[in-house]
Protein backbone atom coordinates (compact mmCIF):
# COMPACT_ATOMS: atom_id res chain seq x y z
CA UNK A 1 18.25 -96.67 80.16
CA UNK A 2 17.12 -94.25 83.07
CA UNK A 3 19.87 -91.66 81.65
CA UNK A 4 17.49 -91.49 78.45
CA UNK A 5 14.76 -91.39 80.36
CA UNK A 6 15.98 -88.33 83.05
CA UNK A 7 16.79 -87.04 79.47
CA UNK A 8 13.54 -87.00 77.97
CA UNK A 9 12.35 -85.52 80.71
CA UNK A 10 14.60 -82.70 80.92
CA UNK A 11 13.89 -82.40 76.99
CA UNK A 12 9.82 -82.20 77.82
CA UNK A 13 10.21 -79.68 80.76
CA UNK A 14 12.34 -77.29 78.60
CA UNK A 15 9.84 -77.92 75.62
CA UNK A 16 6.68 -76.68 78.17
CA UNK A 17 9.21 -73.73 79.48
CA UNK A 18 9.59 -72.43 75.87
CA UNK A 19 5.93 -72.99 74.75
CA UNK A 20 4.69 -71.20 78.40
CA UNK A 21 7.36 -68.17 77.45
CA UNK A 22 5.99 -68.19 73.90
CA UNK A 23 2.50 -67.87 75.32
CA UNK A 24 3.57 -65.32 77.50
CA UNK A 25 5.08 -63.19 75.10
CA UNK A 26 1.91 -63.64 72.74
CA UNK A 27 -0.54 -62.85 75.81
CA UNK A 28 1.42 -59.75 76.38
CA UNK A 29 1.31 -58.44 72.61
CA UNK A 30 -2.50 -59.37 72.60
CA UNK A 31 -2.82 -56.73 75.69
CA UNK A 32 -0.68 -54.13 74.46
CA UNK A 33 -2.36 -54.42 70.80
CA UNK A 34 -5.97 -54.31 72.97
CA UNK A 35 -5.18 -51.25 74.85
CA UNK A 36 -3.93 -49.91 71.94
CA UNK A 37 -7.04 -50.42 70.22
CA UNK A 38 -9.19 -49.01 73.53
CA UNK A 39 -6.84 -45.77 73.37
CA UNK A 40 -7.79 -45.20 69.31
CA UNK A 41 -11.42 -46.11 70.02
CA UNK A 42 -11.42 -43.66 72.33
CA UNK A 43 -10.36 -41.25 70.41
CA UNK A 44 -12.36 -41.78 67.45
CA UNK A 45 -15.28 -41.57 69.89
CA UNK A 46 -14.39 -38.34 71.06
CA UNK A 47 -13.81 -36.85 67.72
CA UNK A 48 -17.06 -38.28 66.87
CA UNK A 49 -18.72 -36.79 69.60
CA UNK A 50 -17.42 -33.30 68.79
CA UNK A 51 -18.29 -33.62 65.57
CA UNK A 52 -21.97 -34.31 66.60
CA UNK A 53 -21.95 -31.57 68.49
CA UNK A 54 -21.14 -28.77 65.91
CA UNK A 55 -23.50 -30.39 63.78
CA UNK A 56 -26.45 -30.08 65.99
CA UNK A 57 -25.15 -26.63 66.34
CA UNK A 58 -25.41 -25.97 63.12
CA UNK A 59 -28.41 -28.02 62.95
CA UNK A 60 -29.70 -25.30 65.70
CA UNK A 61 -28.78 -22.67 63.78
CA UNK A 62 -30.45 -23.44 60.60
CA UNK A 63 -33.78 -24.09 62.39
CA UNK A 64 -33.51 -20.87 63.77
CA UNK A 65 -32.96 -18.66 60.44
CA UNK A 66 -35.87 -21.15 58.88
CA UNK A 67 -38.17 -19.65 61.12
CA UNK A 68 -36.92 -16.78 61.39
CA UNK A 69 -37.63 -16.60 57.40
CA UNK A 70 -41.36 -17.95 57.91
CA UNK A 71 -41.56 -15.64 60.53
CA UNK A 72 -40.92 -12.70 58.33
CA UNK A 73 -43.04 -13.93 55.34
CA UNK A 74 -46.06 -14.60 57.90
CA UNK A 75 -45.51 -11.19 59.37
CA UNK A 76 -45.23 -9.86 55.38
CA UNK A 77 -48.54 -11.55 54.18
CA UNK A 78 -50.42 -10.48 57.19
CA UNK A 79 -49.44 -6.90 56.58
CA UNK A 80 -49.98 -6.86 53.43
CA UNK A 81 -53.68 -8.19 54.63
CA UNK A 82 -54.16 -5.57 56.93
């Protein structure tokens, strides 16, 4: 009777071994797929930001050739006033 019973035991402190390894193992993909993630959200944020960049540039540019234009219509009419 107490040789089943050492054996149960045994057999119930090898079961919580395996299931802490498993969660182990699990807890260790979940960090590697979160950095991971970090490392590509990173990226895209940076790409992102460049990308905002040239298009404020561009943005910039166009605001200056629009007045620029009104500029030289203005400066047209009022000659053509004067």
């Amino acid at each position: 009777m107490i040789g089943i019973l050492i054996a149960l035991q045994i057999n119930n402190v090898n079961s919580l071994n395996q299931q802490r390894k498993a969660e182990k193992e699990y807890l260790l993909s979940l960090r590697t797929e979160f950095n991971t993630n970090i490392k590509e959200i990173d990226e895209f944020l940076s790409m992102n930001n460049s990308q905002i960049s040239t298009l404020e540039n561009m943005l910039e540019l166009f605001d200056n050739n629009i007045r620029d234009i009104v500029s030289l219509i203005l400066l047209k009419k009022y000659k053509t006033k004067h």
